[in-house]
Protein backbone atom coordinates (compact mmCIF):
# COMPACT_ATOMS: atom_id res chain seq x y z
CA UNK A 1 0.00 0.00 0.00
CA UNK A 2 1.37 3.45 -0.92
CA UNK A 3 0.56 6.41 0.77
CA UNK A 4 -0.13 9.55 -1.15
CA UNK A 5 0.49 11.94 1.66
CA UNK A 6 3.22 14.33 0.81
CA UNK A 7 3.66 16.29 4.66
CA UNK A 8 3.52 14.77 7.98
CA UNK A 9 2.70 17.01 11.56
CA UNK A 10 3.90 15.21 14.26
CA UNK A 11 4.48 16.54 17.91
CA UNK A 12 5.44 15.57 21.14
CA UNK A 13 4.05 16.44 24.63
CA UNK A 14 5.89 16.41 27.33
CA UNK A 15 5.34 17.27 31.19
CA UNK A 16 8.62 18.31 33.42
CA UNK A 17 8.76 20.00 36.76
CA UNK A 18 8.49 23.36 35.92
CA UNK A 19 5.43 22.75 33.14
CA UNK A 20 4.81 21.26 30.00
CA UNK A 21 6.82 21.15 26.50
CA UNK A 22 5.23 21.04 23.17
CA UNK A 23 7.30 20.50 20.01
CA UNK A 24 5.65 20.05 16.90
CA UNK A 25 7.35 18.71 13.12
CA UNK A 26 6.31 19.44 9.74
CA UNK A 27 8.37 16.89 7.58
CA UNK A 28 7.73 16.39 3.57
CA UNK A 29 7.83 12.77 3.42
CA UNK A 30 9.27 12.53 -0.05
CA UNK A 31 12.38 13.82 1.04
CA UNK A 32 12.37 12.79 5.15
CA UNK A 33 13.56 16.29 5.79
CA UNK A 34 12.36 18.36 8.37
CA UNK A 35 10.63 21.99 6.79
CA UNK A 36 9.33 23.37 10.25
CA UNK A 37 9.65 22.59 13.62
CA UNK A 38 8.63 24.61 17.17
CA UNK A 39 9.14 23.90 20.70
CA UNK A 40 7.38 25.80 23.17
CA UNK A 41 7.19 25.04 27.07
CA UNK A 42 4.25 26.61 29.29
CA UNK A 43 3.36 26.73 32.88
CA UNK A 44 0.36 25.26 34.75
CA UNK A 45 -2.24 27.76 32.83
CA UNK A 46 -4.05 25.76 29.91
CA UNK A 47 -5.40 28.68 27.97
CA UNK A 48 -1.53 28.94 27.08
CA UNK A 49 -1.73 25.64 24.97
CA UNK A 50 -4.57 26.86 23.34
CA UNK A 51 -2.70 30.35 22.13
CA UNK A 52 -0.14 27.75 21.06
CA UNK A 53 -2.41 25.74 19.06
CA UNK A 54 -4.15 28.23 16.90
CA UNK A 55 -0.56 29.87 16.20
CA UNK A 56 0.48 26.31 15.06
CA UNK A 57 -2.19 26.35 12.87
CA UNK A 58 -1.83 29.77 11.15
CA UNK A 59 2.06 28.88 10.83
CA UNK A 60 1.75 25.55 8.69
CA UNK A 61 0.07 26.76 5.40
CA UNK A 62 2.43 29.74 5.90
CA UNK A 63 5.77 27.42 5.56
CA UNK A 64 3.85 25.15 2.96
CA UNK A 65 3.72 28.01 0.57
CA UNK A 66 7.37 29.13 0.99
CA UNK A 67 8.29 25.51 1.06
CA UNK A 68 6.36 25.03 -2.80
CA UNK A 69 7.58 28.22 -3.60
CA UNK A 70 3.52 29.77 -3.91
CA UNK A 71 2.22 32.93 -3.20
CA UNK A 72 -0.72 32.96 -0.49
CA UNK A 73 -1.44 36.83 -1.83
């Protein structure tokens, strides 16, 4: 079975002592290389993850476009 998907998100979530640490991956799975990638920690406050997630999504299409070389005008 071959898969037709050309970029992968993946993310990890992670909780340490002083919070938690979100990293997030785009990677364009023809090549295996890495286009984007953020890591962001936060403190105890949940509405911060939120911020984080809705940035996240505003940020991918952006790096998609340079990464195809289009124009999002």
């Amino acid at each position: 079975m071959t898969s037709s998907t050309r970029f992968i998100i993946d993310g990890i979530i992670s909780e340490d002592m002083s919070g938690i640490v979100v990293a997030v991956y785009l990677t364009d799975s023809t090549t295996n290389k890495q286009i984007w990638g953020e890591t962001h920690r936060y403190g105890a406050e949940t509405g911060q993850i939120f911020t984080f997630q809705e940035e996240v999504a505003y940020s991918i299409p952006l790096k998609l476009a340079v990464h195809l070389g289009l124009s999002l005008n």
